[in-house]
N, C-alpha and C. Protein backbone atom coordinates (compact mmCIF):
# COMPACT_ATOMS: atom_id res chain seq x y z
N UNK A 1 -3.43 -11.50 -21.32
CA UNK A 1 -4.19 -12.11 -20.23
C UNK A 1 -5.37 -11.20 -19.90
N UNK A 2 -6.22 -11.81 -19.74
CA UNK A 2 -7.69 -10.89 -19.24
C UNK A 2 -7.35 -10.43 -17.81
N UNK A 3 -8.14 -10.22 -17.73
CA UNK A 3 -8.83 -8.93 -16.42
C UNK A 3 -8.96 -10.26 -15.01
N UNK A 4 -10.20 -11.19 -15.69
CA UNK A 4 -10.38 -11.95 -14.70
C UNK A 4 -9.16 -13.08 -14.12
N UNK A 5 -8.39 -13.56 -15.32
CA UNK A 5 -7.52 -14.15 -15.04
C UNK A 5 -6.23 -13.57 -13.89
N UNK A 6 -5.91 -12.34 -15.11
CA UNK A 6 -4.82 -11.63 -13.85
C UNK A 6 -5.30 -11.19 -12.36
N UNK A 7 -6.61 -11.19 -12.22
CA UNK A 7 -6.89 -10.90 -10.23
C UNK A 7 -6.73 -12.18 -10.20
N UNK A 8 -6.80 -13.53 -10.74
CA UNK A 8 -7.04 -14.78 -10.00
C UNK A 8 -5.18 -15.01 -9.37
N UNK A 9 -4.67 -14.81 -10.61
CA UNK A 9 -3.21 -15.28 -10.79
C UNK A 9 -3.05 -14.30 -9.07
N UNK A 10 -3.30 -12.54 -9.16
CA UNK A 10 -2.39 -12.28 -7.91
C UNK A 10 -3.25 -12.70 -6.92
N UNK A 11 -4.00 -13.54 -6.59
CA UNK A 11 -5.23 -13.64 -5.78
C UNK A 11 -4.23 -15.09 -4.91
N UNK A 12 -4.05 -16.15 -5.76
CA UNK A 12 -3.08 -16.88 -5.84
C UNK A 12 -1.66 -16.80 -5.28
N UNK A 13 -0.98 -15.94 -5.81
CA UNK A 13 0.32 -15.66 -5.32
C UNK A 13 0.16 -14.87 -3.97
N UNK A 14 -0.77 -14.31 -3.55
CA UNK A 14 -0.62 -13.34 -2.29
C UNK A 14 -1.51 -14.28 -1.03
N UNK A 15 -2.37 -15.59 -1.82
CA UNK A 15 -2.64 -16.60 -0.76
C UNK A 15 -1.44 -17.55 -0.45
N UNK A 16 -0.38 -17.13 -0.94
CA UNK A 16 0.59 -18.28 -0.72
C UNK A 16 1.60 -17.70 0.45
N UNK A 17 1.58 -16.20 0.54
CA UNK A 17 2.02 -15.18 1.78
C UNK A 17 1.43 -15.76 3.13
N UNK A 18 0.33 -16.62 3.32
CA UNK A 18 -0.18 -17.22 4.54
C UNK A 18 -0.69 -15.75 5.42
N UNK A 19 -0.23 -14.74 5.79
CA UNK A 19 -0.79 -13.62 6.75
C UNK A 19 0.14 -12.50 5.76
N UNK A 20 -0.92 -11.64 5.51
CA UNK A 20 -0.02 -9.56 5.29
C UNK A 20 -0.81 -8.90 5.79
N UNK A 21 -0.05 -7.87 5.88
CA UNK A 21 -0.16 -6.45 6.63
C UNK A 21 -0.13 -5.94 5.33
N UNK A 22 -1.52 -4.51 4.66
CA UNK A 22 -1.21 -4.41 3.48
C UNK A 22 -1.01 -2.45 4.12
N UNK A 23 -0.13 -1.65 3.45
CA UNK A 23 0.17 -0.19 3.74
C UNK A 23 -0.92 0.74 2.92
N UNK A 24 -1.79 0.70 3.63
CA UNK A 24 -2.98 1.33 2.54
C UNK A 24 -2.93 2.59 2.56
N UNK A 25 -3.23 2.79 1.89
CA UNK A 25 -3.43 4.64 1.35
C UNK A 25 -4.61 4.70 1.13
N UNK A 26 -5.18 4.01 0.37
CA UNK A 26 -6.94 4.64 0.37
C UNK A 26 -7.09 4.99 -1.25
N UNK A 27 -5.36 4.99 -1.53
CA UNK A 27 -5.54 5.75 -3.27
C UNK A 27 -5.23 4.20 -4.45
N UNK A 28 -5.62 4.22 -5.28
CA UNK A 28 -6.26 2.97 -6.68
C UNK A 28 -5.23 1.44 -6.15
N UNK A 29 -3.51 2.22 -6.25
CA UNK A 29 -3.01 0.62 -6.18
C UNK A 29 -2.87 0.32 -4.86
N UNK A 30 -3.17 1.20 -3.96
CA UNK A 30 -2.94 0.20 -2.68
C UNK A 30 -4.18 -0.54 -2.13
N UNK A 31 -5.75 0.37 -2.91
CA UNK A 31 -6.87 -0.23 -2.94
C UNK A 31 -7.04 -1.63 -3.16
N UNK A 32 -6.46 -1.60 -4.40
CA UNK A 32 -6.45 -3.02 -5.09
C UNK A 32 -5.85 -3.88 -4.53
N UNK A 33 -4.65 -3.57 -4.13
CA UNK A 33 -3.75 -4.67 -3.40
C UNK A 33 -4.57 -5.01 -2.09
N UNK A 34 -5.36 -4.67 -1.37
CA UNK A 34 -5.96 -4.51 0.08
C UNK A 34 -7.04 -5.46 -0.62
N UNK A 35 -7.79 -5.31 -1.36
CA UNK A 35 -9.14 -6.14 -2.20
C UNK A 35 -8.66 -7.44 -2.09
N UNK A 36 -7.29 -7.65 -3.16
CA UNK A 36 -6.46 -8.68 -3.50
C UNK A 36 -6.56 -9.51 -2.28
N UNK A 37 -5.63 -8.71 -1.20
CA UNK A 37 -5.36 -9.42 -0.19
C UNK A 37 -6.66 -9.95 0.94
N UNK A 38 -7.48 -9.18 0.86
CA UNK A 38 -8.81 -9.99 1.62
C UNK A 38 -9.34 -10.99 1.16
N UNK A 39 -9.56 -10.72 -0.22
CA UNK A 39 -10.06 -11.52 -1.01
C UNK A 39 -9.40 -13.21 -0.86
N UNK A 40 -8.05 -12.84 -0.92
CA UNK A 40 -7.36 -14.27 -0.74
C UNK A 40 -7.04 -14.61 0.70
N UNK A 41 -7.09 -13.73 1.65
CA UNK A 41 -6.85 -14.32 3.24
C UNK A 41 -8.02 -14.07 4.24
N UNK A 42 -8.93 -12.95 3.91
CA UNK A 42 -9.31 -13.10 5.11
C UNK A 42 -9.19 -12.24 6.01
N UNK A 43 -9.33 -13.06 7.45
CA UNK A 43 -9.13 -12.41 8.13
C UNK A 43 -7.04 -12.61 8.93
N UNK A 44 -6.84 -13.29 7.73
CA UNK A 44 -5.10 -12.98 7.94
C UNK A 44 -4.58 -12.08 6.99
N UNK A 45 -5.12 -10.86 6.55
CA UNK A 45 -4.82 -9.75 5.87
C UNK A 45 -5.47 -8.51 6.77
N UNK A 46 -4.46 -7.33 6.51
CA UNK A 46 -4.63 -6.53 7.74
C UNK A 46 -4.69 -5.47 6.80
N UNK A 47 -5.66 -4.12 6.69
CA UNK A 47 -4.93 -2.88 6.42
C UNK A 47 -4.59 -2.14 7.28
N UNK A 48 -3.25 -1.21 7.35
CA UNK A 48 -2.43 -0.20 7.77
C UNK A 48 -2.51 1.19 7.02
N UNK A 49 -3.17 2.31 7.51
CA UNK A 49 -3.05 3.83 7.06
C UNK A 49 -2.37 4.51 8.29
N UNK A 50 -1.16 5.13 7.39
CA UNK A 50 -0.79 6.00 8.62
C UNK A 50 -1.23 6.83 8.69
N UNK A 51 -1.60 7.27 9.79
CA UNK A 51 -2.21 8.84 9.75
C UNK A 51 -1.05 9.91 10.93
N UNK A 52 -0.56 10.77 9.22
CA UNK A 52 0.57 11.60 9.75
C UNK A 52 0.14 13.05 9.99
N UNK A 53 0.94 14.13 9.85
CA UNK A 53 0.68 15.16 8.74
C UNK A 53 1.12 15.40 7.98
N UNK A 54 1.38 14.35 7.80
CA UNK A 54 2.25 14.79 6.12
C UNK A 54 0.33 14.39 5.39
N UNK A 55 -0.38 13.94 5.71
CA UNK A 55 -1.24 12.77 5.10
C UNK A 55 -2.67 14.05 4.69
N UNK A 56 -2.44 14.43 2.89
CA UNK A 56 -3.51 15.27 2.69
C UNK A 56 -4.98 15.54 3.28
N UNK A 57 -5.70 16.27 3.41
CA UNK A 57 -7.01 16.05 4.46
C UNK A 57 -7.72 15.49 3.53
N UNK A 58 -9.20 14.50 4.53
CA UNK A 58 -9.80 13.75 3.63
C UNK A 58 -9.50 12.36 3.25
N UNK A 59 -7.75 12.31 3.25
CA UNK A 59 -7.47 11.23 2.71
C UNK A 59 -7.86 9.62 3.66
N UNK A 60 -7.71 10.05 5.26
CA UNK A 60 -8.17 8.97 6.12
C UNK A 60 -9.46 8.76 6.08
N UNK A 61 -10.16 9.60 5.65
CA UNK A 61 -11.69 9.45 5.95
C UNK A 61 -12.04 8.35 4.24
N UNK A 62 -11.57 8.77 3.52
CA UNK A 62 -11.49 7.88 2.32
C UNK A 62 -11.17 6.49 2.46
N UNK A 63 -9.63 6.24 2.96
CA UNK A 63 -9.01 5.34 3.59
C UNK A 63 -9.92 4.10 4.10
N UNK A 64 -10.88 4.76 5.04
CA UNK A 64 -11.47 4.12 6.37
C UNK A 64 -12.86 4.03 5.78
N UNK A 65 -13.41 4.58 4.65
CA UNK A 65 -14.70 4.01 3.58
C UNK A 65 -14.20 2.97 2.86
N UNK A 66 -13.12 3.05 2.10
CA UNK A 66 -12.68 2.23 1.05
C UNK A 66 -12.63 0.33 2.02
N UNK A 67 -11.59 0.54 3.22
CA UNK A 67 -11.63 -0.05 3.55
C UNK A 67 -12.80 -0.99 4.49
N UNK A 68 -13.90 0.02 5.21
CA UNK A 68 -14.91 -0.75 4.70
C UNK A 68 -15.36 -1.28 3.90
N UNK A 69 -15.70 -0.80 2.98
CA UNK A 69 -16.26 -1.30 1.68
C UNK A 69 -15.65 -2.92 1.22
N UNK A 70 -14.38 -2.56 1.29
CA UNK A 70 -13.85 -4.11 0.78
C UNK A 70 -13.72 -5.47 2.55
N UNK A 71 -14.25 -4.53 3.77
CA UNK A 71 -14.23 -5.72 4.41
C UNK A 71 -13.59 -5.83 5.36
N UNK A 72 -12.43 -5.67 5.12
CA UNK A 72 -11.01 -6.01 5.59
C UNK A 72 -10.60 -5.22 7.01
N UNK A 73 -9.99 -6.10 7.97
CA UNK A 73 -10.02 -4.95 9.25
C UNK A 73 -9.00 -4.24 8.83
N UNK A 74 -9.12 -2.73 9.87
CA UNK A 74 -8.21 -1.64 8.95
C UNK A 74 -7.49 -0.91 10.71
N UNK A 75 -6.39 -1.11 10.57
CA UNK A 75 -5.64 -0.18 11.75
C UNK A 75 -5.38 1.09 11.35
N UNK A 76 -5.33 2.33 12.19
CA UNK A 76 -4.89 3.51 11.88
C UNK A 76 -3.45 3.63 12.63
N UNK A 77 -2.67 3.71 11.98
CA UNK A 77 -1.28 3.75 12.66
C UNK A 77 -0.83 5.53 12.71
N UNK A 78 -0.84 5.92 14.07
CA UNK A 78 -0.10 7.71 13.92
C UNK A 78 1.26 7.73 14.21
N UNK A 79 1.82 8.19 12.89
CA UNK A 79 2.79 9.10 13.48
C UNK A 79 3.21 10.06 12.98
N UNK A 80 4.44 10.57 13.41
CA UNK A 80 4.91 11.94 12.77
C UNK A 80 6.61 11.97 12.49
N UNK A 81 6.31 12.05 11.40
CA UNK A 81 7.71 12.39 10.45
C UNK A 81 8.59 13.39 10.58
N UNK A 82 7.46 14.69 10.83
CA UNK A 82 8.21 15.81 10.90
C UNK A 82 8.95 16.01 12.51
N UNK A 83 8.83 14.81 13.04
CA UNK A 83 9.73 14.63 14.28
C UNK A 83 10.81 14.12 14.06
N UNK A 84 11.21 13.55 12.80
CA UNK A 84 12.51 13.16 11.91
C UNK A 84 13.38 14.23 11.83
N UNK A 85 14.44 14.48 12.76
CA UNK A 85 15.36 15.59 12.12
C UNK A 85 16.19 15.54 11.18
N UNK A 86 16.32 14.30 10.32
CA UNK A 86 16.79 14.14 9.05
C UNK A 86 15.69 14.52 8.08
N UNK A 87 14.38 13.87 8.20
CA UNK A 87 13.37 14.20 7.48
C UNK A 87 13.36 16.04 7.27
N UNK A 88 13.05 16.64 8.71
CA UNK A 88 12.76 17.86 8.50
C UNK A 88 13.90 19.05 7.70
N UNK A 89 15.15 18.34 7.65
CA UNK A 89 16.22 19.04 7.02
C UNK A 89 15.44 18.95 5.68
N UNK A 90 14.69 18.56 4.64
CA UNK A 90 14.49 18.35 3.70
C UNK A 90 15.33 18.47 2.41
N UNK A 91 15.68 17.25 2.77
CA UNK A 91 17.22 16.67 1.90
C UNK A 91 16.14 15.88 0.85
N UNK A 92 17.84 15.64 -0.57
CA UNK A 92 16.75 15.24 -1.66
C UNK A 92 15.79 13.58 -1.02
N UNK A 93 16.96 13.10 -0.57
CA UNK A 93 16.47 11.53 -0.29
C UNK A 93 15.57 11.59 0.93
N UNK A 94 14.41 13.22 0.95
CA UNK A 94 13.55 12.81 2.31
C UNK A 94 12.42 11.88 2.11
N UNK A 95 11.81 11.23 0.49
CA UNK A 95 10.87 10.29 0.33
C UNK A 95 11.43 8.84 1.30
N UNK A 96 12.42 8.97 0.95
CA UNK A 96 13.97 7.48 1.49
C UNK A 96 13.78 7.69 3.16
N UNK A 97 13.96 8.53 3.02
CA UNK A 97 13.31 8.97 5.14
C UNK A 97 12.02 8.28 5.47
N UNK A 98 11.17 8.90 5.12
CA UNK A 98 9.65 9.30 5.52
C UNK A 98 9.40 7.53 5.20
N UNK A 99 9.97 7.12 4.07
CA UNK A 99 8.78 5.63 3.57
C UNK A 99 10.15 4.92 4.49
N UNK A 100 11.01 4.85 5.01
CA UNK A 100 11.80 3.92 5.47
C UNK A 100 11.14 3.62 6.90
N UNK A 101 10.97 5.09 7.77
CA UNK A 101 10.39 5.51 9.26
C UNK A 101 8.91 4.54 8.90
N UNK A 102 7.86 5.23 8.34
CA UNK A 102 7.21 4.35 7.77
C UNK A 102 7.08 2.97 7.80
N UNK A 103 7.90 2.42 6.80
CA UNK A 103 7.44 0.67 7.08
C UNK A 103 8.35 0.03 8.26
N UNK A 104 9.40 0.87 8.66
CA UNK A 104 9.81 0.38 9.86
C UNK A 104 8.48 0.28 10.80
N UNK A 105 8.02 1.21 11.27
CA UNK A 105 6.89 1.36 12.43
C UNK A 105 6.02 0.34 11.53
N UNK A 106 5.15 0.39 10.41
CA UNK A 106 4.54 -0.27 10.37
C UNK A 106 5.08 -1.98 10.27
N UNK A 107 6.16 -2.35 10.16
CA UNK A 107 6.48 -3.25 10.15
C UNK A 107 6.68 -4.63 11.36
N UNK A 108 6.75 -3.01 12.50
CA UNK A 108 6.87 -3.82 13.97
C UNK A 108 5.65 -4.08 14.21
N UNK A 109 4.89 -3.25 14.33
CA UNK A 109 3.47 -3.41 14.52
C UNK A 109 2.69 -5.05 13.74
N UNK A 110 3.17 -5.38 12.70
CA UNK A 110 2.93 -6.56 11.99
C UNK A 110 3.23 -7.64 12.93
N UNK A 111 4.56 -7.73 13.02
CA UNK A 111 5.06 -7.99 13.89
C UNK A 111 4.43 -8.54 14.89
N UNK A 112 3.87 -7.76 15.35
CA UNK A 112 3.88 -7.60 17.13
C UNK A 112 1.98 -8.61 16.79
N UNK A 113 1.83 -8.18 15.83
CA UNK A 113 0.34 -9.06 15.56
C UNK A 113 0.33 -10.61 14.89
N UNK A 114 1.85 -10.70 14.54
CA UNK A 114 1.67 -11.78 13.79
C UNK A 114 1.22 -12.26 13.18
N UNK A 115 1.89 -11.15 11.80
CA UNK A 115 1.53 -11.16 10.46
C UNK A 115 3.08 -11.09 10.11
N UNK A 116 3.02 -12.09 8.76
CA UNK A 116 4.38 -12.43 8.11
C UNK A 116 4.96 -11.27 7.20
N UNK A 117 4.18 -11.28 6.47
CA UNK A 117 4.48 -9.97 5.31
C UNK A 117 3.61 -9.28 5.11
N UNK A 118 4.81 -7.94 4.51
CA UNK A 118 4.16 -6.63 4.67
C UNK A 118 4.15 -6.30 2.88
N UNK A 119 3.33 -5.63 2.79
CA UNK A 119 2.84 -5.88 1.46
C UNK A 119 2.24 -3.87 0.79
N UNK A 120 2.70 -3.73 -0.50
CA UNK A 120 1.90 -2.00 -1.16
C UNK A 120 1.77 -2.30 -2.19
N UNK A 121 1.21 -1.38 -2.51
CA UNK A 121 0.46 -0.46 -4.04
C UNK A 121 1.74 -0.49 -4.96
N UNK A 122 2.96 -0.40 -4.93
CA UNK A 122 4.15 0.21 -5.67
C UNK A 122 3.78 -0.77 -7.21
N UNK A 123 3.29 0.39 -7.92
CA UNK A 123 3.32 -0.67 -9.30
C UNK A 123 4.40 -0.47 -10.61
N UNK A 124 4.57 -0.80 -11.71
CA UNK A 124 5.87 -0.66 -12.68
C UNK A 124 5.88 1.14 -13.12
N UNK A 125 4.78 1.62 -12.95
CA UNK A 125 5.43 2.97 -13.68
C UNK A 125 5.88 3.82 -12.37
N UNK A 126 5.30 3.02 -10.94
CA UNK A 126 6.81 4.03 -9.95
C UNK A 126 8.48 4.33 -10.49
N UNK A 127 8.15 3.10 -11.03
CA UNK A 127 10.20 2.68 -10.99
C UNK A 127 10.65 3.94 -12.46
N UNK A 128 10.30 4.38 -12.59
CA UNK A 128 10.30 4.99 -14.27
C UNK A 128 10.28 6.72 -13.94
N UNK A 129 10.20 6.84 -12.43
CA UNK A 129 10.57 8.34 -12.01
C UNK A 129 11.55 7.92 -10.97
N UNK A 130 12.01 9.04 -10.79
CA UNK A 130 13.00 9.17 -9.13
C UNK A 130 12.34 9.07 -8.06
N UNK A 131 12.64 7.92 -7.48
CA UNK A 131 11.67 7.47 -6.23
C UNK A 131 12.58 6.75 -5.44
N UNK A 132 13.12 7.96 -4.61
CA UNK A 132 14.00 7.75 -3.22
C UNK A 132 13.58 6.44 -2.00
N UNK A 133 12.30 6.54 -1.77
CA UNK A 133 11.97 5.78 -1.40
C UNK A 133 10.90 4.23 -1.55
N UNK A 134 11.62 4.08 -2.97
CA UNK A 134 11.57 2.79 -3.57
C UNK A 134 12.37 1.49 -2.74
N UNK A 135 13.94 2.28 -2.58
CA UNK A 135 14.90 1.58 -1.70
C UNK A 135 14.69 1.60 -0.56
N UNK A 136 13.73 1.95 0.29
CA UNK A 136 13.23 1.79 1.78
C UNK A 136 12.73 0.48 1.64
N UNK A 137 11.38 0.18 0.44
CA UNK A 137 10.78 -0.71 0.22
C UNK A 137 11.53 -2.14 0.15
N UNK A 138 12.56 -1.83 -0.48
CA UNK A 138 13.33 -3.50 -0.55
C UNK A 138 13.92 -3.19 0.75
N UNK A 139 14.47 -2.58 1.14
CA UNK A 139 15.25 -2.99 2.51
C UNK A 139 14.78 -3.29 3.28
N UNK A 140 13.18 -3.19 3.59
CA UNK A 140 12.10 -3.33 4.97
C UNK A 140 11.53 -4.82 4.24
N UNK A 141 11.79 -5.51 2.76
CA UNK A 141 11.52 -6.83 2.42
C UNK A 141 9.72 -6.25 2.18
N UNK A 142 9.40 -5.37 1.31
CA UNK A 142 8.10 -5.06 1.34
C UNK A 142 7.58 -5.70 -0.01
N UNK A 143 7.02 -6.94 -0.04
CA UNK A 143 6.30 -7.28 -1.47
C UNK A 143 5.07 -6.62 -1.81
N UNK A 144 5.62 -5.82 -3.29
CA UNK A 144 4.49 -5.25 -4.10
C UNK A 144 4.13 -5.86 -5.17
N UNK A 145 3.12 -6.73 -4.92
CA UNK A 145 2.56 -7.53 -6.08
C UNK A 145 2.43 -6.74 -7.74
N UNK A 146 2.01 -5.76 -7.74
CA UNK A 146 1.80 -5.09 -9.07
C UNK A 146 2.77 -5.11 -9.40
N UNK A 147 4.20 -4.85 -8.60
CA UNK A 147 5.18 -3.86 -9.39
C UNK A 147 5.87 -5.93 -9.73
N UNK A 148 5.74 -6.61 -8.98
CA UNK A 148 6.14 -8.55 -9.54
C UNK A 148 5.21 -8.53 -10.74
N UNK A 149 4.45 -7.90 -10.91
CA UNK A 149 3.61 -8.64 -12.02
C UNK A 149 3.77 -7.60 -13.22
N UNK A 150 4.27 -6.76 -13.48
CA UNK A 150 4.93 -6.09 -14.12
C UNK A 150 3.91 -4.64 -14.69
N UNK A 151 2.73 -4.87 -13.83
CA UNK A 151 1.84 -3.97 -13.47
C UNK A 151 1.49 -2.52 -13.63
N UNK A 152 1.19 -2.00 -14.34
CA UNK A 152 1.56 -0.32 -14.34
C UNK A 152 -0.21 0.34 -14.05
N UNK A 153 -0.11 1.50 -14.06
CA UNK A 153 -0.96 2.51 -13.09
C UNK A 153 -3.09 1.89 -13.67
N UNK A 154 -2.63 2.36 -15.49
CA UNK A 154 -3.71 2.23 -16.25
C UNK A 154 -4.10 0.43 -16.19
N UNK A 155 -3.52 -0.45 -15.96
CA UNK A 155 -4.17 -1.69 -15.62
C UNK A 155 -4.47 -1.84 -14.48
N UNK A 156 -4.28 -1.25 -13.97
CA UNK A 156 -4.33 -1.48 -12.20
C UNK A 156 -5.83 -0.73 -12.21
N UNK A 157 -6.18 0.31 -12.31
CA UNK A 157 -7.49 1.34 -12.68
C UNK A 157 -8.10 0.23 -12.97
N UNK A 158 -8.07 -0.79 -14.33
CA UNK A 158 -9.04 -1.74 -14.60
C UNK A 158 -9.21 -2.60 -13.83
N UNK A 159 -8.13 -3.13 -13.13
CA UNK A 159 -8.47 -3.95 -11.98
C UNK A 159 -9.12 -3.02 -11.16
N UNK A 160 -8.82 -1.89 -10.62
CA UNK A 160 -9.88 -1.62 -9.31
C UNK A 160 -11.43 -1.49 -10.09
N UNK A 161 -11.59 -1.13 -11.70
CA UNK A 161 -12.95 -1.24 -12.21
C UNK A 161 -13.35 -2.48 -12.02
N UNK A 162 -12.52 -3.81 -12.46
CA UNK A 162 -13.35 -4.70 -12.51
C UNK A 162 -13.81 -5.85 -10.85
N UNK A 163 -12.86 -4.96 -9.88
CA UNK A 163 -13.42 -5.59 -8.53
C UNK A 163 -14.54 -4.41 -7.99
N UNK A 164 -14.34 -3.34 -8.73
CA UNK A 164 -15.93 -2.85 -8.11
C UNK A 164 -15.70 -1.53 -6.84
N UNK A 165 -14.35 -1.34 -7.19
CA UNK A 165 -13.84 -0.09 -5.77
C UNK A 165 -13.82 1.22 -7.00
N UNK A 166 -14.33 2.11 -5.59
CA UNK A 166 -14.91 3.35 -6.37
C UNK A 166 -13.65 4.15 -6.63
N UNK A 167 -12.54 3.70 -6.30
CA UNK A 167 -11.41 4.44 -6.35
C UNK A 167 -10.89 4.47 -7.75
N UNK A 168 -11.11 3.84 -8.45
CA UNK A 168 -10.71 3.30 -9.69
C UNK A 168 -10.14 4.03 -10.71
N UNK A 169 -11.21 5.54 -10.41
CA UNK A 169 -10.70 6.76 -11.58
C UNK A 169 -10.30 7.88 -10.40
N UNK A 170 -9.80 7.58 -9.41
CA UNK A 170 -9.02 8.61 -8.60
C UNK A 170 -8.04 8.84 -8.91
N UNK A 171 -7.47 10.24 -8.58
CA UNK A 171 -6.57 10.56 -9.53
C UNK A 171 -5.16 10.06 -8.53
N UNK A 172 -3.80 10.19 -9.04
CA UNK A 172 -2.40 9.69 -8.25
C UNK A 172 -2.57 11.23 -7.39
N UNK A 173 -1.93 10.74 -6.35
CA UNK A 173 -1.78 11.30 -5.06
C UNK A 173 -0.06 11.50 -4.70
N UNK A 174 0.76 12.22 -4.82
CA UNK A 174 2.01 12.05 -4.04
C UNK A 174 1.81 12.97 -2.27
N UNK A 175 2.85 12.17 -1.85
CA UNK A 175 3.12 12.36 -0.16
C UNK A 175 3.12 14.41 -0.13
N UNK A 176 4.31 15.05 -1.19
CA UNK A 176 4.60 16.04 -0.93
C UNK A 176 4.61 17.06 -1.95
């Protein structure tokens, strides 16, 4: 399948979500997914960056260009993790912490705006390392279009080349 076809196909499936809340990061697949989702809703697509400290410097100020750039209104959601006293024990399953706290808060907040689904970046070559907080993601009901479409890192790059976001050859980013 081409380039142009596969944005139409998820362009399609994520207009059929009616309203999302997308968990942006600012970094390639959550870019894309945020593009995706304006592109097909509008102004019933939302971006969400948390801004923690866990959250590298630079990275909101990126965040909050990118998301200009594609349009889309963009909330800054704060909080802090390291107020998690499970989190701060730093146990193996603290990704399973941090992204659970995470789309919980961001989830109410959807919520509370009335928006249906909550929507990320998670594409097929997450699942292919140890990623504790993969299982936050299904339990909070979080649809990640890339990782449905069987999606991995290097097609996703071409999709953010061929919608035109400068993020495209940024490099992967982890939380810690």
């Amino acid at each position: 399948m081409n380039i142009e076809k596969l944005v139409d196909k998820l362009r399609k499936q994520i207009m059929e979500k009616e309203s999302v809340v997308v968990a942006f990061s600012g970094g390639v697949d959550s870019s894309v997914v945020t593009k995706l989702a304006y592109d097909a809703l509008g102004e019933k697509a939302l971006a969400v960056t948390v801004d923690s400290p866990l959250l590298p410097h630079g990275e909101l100020v990126d965040a909050k260009k990118i998301a200009k750039k594609i349009g889309i209104k963009h909330v800054i959601l704060k909080l802090n993790e390291l107020k998690l006293q499970d989190f701060v024990k730093n146990p193996p399953n603290r990704c399973y912490i941090c992204k659970k706290f995470r789309f919980k808060m961001i989830k109410k907040m959807a919520v509370e705006k009335g928006f249906k689904i909550l929507m990320d970046g998670t594409n097929i070559d997450d699942t292919y390392e140890y990623r504790p907080g993969l299982l936050a993601l299904k339990e909070e009901n979080v649809y990640s279009p890339l990782l449905e479409n069987g999606l991995g890192k290097n097609l996703t790059r071409k999709i953010a080349k061929y919608l035109k976001l400068p993020v495209y050859s940024k490099p992967s980013n982890s939380c810690l």
